[in-house]
Every structure is written in structure tokens, then in C-alpha cells.
C-alpha atoms as a PDB file:
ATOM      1  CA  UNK A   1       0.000   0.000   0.000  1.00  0.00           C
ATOM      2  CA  UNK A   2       1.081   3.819  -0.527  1.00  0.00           C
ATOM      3  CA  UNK A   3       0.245   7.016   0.372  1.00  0.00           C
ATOM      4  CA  UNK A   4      -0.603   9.717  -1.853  1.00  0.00           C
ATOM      5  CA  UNK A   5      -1.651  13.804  -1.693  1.00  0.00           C
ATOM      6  CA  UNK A   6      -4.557  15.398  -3.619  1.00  0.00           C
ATOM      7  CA  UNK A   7      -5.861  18.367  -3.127  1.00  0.00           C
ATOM      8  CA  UNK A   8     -10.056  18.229  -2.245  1.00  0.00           C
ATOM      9  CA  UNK A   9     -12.376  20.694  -2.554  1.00  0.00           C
ATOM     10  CA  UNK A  10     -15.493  19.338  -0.616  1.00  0.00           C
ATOM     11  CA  UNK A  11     -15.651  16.702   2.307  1.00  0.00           C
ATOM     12  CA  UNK A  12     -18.777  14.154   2.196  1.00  0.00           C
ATOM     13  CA  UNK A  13     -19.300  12.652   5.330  1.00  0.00           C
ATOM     14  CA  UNK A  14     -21.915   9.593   5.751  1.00  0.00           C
ATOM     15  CA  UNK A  15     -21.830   8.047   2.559  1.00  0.00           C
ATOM     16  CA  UNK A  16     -24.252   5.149   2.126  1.00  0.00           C
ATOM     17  CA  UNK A  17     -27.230   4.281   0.687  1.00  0.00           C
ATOM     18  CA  UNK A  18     -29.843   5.539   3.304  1.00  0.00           C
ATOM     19  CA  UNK A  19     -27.449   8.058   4.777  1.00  0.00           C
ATOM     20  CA  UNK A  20     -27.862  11.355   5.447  1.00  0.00           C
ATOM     21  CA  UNK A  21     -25.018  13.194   3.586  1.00  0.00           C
ATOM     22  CA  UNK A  22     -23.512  15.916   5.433  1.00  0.00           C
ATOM     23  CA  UNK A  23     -21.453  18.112   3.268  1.00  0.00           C
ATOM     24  CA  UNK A  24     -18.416  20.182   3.877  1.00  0.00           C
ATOM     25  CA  UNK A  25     -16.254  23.088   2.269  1.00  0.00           C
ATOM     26  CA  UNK A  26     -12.793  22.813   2.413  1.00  0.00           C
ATOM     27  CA  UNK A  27      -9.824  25.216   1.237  1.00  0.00           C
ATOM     28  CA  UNK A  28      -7.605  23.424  -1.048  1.00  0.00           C
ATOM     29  CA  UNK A  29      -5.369  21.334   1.660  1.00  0.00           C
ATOM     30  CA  UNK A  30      -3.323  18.533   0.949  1.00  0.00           C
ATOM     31  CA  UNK A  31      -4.981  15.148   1.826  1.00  0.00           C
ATOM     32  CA  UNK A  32      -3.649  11.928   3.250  1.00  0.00           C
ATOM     33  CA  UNK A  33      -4.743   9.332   0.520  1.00  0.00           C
ATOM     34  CA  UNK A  34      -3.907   5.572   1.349  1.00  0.00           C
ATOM     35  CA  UNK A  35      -4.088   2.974  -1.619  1.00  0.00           C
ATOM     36  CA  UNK A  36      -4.978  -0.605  -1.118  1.00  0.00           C
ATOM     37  CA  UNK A  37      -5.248  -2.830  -4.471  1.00  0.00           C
ATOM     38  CA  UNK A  38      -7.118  -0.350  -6.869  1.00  0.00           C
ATOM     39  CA  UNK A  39      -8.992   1.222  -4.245  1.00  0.00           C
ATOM     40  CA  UNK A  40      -8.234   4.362  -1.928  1.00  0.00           C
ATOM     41  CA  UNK A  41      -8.881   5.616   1.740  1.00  0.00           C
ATOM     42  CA  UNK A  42      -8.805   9.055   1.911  1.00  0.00           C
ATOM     43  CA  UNK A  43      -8.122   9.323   5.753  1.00  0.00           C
ATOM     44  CA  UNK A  44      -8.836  13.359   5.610  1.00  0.00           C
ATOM     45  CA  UNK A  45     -11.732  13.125   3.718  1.00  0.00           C
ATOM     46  CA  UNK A  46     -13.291   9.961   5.177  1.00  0.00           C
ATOM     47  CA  UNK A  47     -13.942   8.040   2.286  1.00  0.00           C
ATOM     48  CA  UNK A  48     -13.155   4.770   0.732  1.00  0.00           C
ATOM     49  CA  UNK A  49     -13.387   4.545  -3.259  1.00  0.00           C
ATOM     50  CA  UNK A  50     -12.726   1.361  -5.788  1.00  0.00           C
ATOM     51  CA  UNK A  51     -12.759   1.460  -9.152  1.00  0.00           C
ATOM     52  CA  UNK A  52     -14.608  -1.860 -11.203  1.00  0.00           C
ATOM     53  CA  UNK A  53     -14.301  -2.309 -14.533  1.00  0.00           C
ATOM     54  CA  UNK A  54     -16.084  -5.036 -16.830  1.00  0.00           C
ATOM     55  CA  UNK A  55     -16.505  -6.352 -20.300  1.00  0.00           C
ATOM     56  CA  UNK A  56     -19.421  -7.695 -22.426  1.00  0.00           C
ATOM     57  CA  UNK A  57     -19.055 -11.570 -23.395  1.00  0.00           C
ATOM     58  CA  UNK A  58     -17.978 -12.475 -26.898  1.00  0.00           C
ATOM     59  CA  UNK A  59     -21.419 -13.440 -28.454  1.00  0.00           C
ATOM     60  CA  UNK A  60     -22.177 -13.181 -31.783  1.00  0.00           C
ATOM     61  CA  UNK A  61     -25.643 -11.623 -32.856  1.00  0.00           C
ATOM     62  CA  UNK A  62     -25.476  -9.759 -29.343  1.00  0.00           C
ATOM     63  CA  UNK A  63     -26.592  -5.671 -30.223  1.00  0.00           C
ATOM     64  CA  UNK A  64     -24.278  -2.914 -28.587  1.00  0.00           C
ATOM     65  CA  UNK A  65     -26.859  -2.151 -26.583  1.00  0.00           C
ATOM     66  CA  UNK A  66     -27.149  -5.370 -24.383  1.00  0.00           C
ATOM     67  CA  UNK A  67     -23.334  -5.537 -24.517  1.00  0.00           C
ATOM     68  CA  UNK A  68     -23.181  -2.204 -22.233  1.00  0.00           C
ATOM     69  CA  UNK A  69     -25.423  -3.278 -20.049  1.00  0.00           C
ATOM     70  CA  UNK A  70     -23.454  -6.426 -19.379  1.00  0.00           C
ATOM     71  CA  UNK A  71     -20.409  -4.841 -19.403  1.00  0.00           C
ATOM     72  CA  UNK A  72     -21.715  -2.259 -16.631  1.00  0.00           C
ATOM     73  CA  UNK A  73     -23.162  -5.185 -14.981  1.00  0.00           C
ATOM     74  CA  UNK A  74     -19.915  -6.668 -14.682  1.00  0.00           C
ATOM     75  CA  UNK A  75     -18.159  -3.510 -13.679  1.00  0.00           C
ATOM     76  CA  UNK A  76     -20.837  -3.154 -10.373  1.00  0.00           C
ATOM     77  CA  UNK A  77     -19.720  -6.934  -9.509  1.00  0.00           C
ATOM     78  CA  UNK A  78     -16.257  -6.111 -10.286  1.00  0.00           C
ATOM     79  CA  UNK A  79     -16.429  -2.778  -8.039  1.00  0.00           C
ATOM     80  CA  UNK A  80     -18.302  -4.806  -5.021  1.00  0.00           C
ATOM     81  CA  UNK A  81     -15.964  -7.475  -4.775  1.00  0.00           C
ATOM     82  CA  UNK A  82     -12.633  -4.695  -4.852  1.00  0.00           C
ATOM     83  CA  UNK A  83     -14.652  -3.149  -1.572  1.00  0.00           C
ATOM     84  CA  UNK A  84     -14.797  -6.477   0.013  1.00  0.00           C
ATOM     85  CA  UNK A  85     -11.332  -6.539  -0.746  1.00  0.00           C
ATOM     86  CA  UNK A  86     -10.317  -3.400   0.210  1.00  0.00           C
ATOM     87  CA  UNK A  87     -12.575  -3.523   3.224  1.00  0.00           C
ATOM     88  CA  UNK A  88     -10.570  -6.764   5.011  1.00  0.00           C
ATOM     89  CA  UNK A  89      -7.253  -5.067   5.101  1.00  0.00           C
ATOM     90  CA  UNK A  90      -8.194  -1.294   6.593  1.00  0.00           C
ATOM     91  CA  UNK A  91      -7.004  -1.351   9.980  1.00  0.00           C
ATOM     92  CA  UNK A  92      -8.959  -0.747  12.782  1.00  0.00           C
ATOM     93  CA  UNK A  93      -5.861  -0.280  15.202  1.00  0.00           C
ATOM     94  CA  UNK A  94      -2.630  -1.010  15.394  1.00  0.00           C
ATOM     95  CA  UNK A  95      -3.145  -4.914  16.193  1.00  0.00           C
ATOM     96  CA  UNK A  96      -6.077  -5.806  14.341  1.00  0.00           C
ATOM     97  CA  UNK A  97      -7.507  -5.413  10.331  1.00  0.00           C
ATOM     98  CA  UNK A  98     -11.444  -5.650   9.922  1.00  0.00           C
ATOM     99  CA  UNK A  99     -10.848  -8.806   8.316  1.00  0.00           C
ATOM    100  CA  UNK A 100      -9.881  -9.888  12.124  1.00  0.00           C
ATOM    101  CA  UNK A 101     -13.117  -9.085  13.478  1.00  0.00           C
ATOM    102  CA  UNK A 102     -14.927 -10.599  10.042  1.00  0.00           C
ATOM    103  CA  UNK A 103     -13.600 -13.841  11.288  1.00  0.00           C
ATOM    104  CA  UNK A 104     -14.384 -13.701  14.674  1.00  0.00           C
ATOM    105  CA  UNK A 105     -17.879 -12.252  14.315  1.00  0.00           C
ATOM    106  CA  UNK A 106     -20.952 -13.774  11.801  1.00  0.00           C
ATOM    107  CA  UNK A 107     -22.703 -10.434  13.203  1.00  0.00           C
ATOM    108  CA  UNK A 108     -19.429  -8.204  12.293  1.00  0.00           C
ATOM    109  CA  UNK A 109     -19.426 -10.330   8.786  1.00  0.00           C
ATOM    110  CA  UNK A 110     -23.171  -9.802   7.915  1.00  0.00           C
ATOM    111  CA  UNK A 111     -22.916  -5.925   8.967  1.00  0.00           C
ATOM    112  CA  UNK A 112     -20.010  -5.502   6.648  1.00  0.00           C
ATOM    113  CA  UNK A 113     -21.652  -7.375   3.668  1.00  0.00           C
ATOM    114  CA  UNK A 114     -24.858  -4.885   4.150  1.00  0.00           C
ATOM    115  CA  UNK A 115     -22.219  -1.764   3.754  1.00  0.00           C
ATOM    116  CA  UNK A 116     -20.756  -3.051   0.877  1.00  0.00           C
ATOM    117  CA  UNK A 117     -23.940  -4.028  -0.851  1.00  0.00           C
ATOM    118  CA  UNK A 118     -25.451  -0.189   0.340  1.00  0.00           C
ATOM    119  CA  UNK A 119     -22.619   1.423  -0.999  1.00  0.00           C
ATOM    120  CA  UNK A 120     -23.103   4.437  -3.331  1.00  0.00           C
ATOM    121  CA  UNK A 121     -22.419   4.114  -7.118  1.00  0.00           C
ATOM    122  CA  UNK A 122     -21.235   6.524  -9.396  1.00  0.00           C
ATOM    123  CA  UNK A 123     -21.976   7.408 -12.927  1.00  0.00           C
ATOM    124  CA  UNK A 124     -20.590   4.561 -15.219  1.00  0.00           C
ATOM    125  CA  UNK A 125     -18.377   5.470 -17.764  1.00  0.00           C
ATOM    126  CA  UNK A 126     -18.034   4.229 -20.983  1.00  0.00           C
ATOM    127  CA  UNK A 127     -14.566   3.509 -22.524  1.00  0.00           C
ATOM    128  CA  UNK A 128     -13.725   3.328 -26.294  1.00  0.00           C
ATOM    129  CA  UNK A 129     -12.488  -0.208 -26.103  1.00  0.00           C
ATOM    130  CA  UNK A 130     -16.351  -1.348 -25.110  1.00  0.00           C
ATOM    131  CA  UNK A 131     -15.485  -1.815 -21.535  1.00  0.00           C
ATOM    132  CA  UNK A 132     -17.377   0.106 -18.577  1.00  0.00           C
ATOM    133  CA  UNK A 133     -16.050   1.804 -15.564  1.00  0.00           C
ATOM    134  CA  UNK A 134     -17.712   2.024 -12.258  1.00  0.00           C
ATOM    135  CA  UNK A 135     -16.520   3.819  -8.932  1.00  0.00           C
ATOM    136  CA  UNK A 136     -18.097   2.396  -5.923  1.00  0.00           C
ATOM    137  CA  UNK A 137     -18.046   4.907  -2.717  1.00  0.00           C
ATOM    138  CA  UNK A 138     -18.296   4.220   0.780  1.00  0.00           C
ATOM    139  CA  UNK A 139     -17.924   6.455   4.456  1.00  0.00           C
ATOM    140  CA  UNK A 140     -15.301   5.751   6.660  1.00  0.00           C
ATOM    141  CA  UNK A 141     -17.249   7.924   9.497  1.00  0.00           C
ATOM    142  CA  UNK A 142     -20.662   9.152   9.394  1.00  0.00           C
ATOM    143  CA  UNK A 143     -23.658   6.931   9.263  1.00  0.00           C
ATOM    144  CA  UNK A 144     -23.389   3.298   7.639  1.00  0.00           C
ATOM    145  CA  UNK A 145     -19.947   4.109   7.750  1.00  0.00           C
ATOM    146  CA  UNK A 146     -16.942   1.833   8.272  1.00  0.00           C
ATOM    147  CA  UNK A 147     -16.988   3.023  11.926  1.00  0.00           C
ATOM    148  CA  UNK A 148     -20.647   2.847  12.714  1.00  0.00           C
ATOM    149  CA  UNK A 149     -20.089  -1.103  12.776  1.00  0.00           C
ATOM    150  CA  UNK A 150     -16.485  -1.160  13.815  1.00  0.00           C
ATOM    151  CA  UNK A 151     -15.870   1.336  16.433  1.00  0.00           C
ATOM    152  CA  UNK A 152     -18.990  -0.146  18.533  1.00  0.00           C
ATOM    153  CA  UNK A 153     -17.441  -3.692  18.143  1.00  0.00           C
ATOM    154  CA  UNK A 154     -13.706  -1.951  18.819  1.00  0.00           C
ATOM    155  CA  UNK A 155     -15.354  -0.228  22.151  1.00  0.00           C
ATOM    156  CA  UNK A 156     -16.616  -3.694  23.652  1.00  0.00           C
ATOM    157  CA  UNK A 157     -13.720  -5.952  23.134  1.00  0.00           C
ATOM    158  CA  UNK A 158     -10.979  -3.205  24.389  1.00  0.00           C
ATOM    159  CA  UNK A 159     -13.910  -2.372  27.164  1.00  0.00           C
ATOM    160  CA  UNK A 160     -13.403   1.356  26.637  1.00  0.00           C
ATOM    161  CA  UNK A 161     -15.519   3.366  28.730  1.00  0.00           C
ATOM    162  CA  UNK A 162     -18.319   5.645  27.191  1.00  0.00           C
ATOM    163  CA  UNK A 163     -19.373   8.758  28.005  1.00  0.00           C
ATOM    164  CA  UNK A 164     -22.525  10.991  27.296  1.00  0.00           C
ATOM    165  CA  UNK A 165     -22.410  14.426  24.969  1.00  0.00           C
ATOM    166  CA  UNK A 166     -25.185  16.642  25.768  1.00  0.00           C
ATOM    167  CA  UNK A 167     -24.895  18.103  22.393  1.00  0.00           C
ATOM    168  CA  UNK A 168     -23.714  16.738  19.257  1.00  0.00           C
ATOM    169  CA  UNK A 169     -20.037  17.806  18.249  1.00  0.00           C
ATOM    170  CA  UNK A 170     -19.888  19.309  14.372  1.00  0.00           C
ATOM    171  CA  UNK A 171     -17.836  18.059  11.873  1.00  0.00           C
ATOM    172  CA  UNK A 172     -14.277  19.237  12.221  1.00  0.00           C
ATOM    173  CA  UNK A 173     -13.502  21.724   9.801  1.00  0.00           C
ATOM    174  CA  UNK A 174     -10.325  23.424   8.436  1.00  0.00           C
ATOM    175  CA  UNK A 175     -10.129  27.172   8.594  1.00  0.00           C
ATOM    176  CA  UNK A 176      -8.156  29.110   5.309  1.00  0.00           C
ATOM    177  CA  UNK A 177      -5.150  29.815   7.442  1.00  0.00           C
ATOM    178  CA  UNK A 178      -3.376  29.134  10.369  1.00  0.00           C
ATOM    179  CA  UNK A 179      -3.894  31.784  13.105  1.00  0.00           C
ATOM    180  CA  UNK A 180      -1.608  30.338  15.287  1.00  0.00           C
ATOM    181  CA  UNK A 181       2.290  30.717  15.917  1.00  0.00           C
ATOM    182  CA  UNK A 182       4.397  28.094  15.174  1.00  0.00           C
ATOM    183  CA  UNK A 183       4.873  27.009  18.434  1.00  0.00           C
ATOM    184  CA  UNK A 184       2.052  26.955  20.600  1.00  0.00           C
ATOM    185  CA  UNK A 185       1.935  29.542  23.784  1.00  0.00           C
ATOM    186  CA  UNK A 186       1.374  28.072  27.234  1.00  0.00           C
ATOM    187  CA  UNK A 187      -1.698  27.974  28.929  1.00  0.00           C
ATOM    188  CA  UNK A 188      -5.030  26.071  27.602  1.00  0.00           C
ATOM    189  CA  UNK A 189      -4.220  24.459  24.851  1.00  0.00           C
ATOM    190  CA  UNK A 190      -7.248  23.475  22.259  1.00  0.00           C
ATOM    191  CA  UNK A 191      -6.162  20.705  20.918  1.00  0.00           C
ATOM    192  CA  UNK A 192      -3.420  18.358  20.658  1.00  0.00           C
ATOM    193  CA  UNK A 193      -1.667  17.338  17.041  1.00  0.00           C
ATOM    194  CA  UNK A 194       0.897  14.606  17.113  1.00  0.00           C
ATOM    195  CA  UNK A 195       4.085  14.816  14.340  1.00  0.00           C
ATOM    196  CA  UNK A 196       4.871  11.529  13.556  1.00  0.00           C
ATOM    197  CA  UNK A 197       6.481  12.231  10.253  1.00  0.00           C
ATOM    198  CA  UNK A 198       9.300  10.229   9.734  1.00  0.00           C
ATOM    199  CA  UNK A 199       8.420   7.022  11.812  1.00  0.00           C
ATOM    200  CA  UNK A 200       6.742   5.020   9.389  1.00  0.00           C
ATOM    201  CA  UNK A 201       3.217   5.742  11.392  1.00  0.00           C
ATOM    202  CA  UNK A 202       0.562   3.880   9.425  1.00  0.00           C
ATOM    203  CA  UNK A 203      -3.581   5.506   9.629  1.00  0.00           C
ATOM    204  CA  UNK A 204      -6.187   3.350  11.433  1.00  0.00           C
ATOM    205  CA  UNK A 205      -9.921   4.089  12.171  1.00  0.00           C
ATOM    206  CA  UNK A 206      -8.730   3.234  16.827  1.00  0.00           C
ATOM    207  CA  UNK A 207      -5.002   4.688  17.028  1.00  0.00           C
ATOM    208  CA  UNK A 208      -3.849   5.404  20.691  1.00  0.00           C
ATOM    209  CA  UNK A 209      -0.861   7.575  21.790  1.00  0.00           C
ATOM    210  CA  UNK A 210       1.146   6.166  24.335  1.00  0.00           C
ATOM    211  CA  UNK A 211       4.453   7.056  26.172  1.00  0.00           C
ATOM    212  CA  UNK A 212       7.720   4.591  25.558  1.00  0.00           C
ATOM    213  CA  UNK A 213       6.904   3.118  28.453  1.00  0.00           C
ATOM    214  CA  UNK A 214       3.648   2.237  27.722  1.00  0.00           C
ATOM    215  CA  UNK A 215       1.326   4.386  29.719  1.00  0.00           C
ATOM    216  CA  UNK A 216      -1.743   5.122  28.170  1.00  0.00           C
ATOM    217  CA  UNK A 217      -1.835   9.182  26.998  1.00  0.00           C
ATOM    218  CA  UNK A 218      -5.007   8.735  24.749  1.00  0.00           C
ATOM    219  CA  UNK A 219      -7.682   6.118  24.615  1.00  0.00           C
ATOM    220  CA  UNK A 220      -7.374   3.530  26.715  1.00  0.00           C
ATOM    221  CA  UNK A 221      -9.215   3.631  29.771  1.00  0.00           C
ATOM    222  CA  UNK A 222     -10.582   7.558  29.295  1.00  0.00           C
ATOM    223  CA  UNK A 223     -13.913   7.548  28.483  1.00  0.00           C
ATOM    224  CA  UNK A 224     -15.283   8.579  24.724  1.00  0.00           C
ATOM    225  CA  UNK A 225     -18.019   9.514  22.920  1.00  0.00           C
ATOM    226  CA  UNK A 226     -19.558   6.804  21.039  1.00  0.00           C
ATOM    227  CA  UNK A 227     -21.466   8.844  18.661  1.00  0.00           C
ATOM    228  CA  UNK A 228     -18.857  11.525  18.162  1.00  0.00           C
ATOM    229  CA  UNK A 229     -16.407   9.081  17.205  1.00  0.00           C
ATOM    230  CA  UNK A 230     -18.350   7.469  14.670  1.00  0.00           C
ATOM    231  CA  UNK A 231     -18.951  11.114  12.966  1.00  0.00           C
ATOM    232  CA  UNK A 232     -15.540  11.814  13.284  1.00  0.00           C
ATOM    233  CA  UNK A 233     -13.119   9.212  13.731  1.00  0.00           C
ATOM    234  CA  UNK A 234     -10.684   9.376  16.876  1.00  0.00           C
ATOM    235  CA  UNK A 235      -8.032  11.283  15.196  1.00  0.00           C
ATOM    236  CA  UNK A 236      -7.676  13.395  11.986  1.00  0.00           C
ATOM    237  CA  UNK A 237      -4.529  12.853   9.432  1.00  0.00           C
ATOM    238  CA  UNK A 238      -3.036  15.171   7.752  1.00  0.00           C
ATOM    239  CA  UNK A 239       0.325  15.172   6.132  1.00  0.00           C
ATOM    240  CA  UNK A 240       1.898  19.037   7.047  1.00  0.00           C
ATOM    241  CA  UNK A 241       2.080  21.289  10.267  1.00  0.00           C
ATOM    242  CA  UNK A 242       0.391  23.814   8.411  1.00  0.00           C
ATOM    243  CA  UNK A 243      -2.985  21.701   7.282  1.00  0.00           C
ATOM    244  CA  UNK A 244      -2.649  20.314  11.109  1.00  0.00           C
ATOM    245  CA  UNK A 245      -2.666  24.037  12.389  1.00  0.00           C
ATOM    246  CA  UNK A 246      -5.309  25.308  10.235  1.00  0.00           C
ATOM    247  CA  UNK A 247      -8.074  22.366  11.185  1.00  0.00           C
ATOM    248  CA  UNK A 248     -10.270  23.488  13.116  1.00  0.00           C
ATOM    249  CA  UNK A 249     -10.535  20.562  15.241  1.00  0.00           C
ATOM    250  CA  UNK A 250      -7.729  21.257  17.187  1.00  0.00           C
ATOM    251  CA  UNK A 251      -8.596  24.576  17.999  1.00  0.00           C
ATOM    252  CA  UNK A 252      -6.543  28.241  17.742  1.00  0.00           C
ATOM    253  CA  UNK A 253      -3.493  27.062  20.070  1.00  0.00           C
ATOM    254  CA  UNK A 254      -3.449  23.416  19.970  1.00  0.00           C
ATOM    255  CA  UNK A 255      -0.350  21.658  21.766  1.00  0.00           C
ATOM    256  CA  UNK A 256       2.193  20.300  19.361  1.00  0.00           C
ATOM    257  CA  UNK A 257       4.116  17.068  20.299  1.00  0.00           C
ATOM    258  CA  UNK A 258       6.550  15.234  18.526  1.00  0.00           C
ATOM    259  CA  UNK A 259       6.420  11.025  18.229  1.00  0.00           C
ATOM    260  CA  UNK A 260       9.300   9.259  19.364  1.00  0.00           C
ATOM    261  CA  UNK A 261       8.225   5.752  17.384  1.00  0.00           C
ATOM    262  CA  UNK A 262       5.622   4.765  15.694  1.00  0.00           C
ATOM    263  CA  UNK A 263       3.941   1.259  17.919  1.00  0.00           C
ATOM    264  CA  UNK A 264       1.701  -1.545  17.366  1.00  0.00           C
ATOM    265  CA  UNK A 265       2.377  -4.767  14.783  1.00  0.00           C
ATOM    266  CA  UNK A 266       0.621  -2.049  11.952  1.00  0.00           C
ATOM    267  CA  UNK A 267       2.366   0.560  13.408  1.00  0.00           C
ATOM    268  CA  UNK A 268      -0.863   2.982  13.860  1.00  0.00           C
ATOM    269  CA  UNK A 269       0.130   3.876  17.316  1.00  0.00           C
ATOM    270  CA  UNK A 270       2.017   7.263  18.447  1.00  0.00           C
ATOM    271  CA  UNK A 271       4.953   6.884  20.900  1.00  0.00           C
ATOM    272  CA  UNK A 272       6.035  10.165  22.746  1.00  0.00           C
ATOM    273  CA  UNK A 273       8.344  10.200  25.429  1.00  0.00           C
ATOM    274  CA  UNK A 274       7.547   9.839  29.303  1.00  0.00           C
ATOM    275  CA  UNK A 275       7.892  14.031  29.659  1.00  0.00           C
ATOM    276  CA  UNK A 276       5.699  14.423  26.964  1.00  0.00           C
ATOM    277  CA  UNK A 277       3.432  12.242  27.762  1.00  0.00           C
ATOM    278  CA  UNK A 278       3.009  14.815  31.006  1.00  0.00           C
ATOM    279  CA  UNK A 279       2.695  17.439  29.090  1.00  0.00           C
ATOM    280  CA  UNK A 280      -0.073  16.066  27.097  1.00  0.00           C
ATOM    281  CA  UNK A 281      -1.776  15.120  30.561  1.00  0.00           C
ATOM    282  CA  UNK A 282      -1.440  18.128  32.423  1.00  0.00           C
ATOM    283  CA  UNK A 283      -2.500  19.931  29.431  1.00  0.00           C
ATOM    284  CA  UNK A 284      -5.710  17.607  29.009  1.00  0.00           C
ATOM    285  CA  UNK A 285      -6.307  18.537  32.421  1.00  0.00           C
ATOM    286  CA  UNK A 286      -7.102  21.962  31.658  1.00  0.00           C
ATOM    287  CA  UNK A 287      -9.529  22.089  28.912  1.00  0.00           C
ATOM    288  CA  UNK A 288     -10.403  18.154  28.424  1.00  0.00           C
ATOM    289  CA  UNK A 289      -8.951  18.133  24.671  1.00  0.00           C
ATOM    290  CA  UNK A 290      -8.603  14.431  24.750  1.00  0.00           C
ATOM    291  CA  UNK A 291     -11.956  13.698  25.851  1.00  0.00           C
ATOM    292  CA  UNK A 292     -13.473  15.740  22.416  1.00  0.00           C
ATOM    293  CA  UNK A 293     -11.173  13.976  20.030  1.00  0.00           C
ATOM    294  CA  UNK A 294      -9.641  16.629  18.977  1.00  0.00           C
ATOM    295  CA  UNK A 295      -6.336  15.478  18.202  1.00  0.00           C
ATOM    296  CA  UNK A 296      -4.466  14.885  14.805  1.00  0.00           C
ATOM    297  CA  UNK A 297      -2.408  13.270  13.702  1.00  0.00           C
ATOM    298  CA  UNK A 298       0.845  14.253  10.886  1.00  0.00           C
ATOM    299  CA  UNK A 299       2.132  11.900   8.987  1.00  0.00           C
ATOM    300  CA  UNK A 300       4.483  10.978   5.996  1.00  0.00           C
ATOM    301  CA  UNK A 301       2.197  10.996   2.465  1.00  0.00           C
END
């Protein structure tokens, strides 16, 4: 798999057949784009697209009309079974894939065949060569989402603790520029984004960050919003400071922190060191950061 950068103009959140689509404008910022196969996960958009493509059979007497219809038929099939694909090897955190939980779970496996099979198709397109092209589109947050059947399974096997929201949290969203120095005054910090360019740090929908001697910074046993994490994922990626600094989800004077090692066997988790990791606690302490999500993560593209 590899990591690419586009540059997006407008963030759909909830994709799915059934979904409410919630819709938001974005400056031109670069994106973190992770390929698997011939399908992507955009990680800042929250979005997973394949491509299918299929062919008419070789009959004779067949008219070109029932041969495009085949041929898209065939695309759709070819599209569905890339998801499935694609699908089994996102990873959910730095242990585990979804195909792990497929496995394990009949009630995991039949919740992720109804996503796939509700998943939004676009417009086919219809190549000189006969053959059809289909993208197939699906939410990685947002409802009948990736996360709205993962993170619920994710929150009862790890045990993590839940915690009410009296209102819903919005959407993060990224503000045109940065309004905030490059290094963050002290006092209450908004928001916490994690540099882990450099370390190999992989994107997964239930990342912790932890210190190098294991203690548990974020995640773990603090308590999270179900709902809010669904809508919004536990962490953002991005692949600069200045896209981190200008996302509004960490706030106007967010604290930045710099990884030590990226952890886990799929190397999804954040490592700081032990005096960072009080920094990020005492901080948390002040204005609860941790407990909104609102912490992002940088890494390589």
C-alpha cells in the first residue's frame, strides 16, 4: 500500500445508501490518501473509493446495446468485490484489520456485507475499447460508515468506557489559514496534534498515543463519545504542520508534540516520550482536549 496527496475541494461525510449526507467546504489542503489494491482511503476526507471495470461476453448476434449493459453489470460486480477486498485489510488499530473481526464475528461479517452491498455508485463510464467503468463509494465515518459497525465492536472488546455528549459535536472543519504561531503559547491548549512524520506511522480508524513506556496518553481507559467518534473518527490525518494548524478541530493554540516511534504490529500507534506524555496530561487537564477527540495526527504521504 502507498500514500498519496490530492488536493479536495469538498468533504462528504456519511456516505451510504440511506445516509444522510452531510457536506463540507474545504480550502484546497493537501490530503492523506492511502491505496490498497485499486482502491483508496482518503483518511482526511473519510472516504473509501474502488474502481470496477467489466466487459461484455464475446457473443455473436449480441446488439451494442445489451453488450453495455453487461459490461456495466460486470463492472458493479467487479467494483463490489474490490470493496470487500479493500474492506478486510483497513485497519482498525494497530493490532487488528477488519478482516480480524470478520472472522471472529458472523454479526461483524453480515454488517459488513450490508455496507458493501449499500454502498453508493457513481456514474458509469463508458470507454472506447467497449469496456465500462464504475466507482463504488463508501464512508469511513458518518452513518453506515466503516466506523458505525467497527468502532462499537472496537469499544466492547478493548472495554473502553463511554461517556454521554449533551450536544452533538460538528464536523471538524479546516479554517483558510493558520492563526496560530508556530509554536504553541502556554496555557489552555485546544487541541493536541501529534508529528509523527518520519516514523513510518501507518492511519487506522482506533489509534492510541502512548508514552515509551507504555502508559496510556489517549484512549485507553478515558472515556469517549460513542457517537462523536463514529462522525468523526478518533483522530484526523493530515500530512503538514500547516494543514494540522489550520483544522479546526484542534482549535486556535493546539499543543504540538513530537512522536518518538511509531507502535503496534501495523504501526498505527504514536509513541512520545515519558515528559511528553506529562505534558499532554497536564495539558488535558485543563480544557479536556482528549476527551473531544480533537487530536491529529501528521504523517508521511
Amino acid at each position: 500500500m502507498k500514500f498519496t496527496r490530492v488536493l479536495p475541494i469538498i468533504l462528504a461525510a456519511g456516505i451510504g445508501i440511506g445516509a444522510t449526507s452531510l457536506t463540507v467546504s474545504y480550502p484546497s489542503i493537501a490530503q492523506v490518501v492511502q491505496t490498497m489494491g485499486n482502491g483508496q482511503i482518503n483518511w482526511s476526507e473519510g472516504q473509501i473509493k474502488v474502481t470496477g471495470t467489466g466487459a461484455a461476453p464475446s457473443k455473436a448476434g449480441m446488439g451494442a446495446g445489451q453488450k453495455r449493459l453487461l459490461a456495466q453489470r460486470a463492472a458493479v460486480a467487479d467494483a463490489y468485490r474490490q470493496l470487500a477486498e479493500l474492506l478486510n485489510g483497513v485497519q482498525v488499530d494497530s493490532e487488528t484489520l477488519v478482516k480480524d473481526y470478520v472472522v471472529e464475528s458472523d454479526i461483524v461479517r453480515t454488517k459488513v456485507s450490508a455496507l458493501i452491498k449499500g454502498a453508493r455508485l457513481g456514474k458509469p463510464r463508458y470507454m472506447s475499447d467497449g469496456t465500462v467503468e464504475i466507482d463504488v463509494m463508501m464512508g469511513v465515518f458518518g452513518q453506515n460508515s466503516l466506523s458505525s459497525v467497527m468502532i462499537p465492536e472496537v469499544i466492547e472488546k478493548k472495554q473502553i468506557k463511554t461517556m454521554p455528549y449533551p450536544q452533538a459535536t460538528p464536523m471538524p472543519q479546516a479554517t483558510p489559514e493558520p492563526t496560530v504561531s508556530s509554536q504553541p503559547v502556554s496555557g489552555s491548549y485546544t487541541g493536541l496534534i501529534i508529528d509523527g512524520r518520519g516514523l513510518g506511522l501507518s492511519p487506522a480508524m482506533s489509534p492510541q498515543i502512548l508514552d515509551v513506556k507504555g502508559r496510556e496518553i489517549y484512549i485507553g481507559d478515558m472515556p469517549i463519545d460513542p457517537d462523536m467518534v463514529v462522525n468523526v473518527g478518533i483522530v484526523g490525518y493530515v500530512d503538514t504542520l500547516n494543514s494540522a494548524k489550520s483544522n479546526t478541530r484542534v482549535g486556535r493554540n493546539p499543543l504540538i508534540i513530537k512522536a518518538v516511534k511509531a507502535g503496534g504490529r501495523h504501526k498505527s500507534d504514536a509513541l512520545v516520550s515519558h515528559a511528553e506524555g506529562d505534558k499532554i496530561m497536564a495539558a488535558d487537564q485543563k480544557t479536556n482536549f482528549l476527551s473531544g477527540s480533537k487530536v491529529i495526527f501528521i504523517i508521511d504521504k
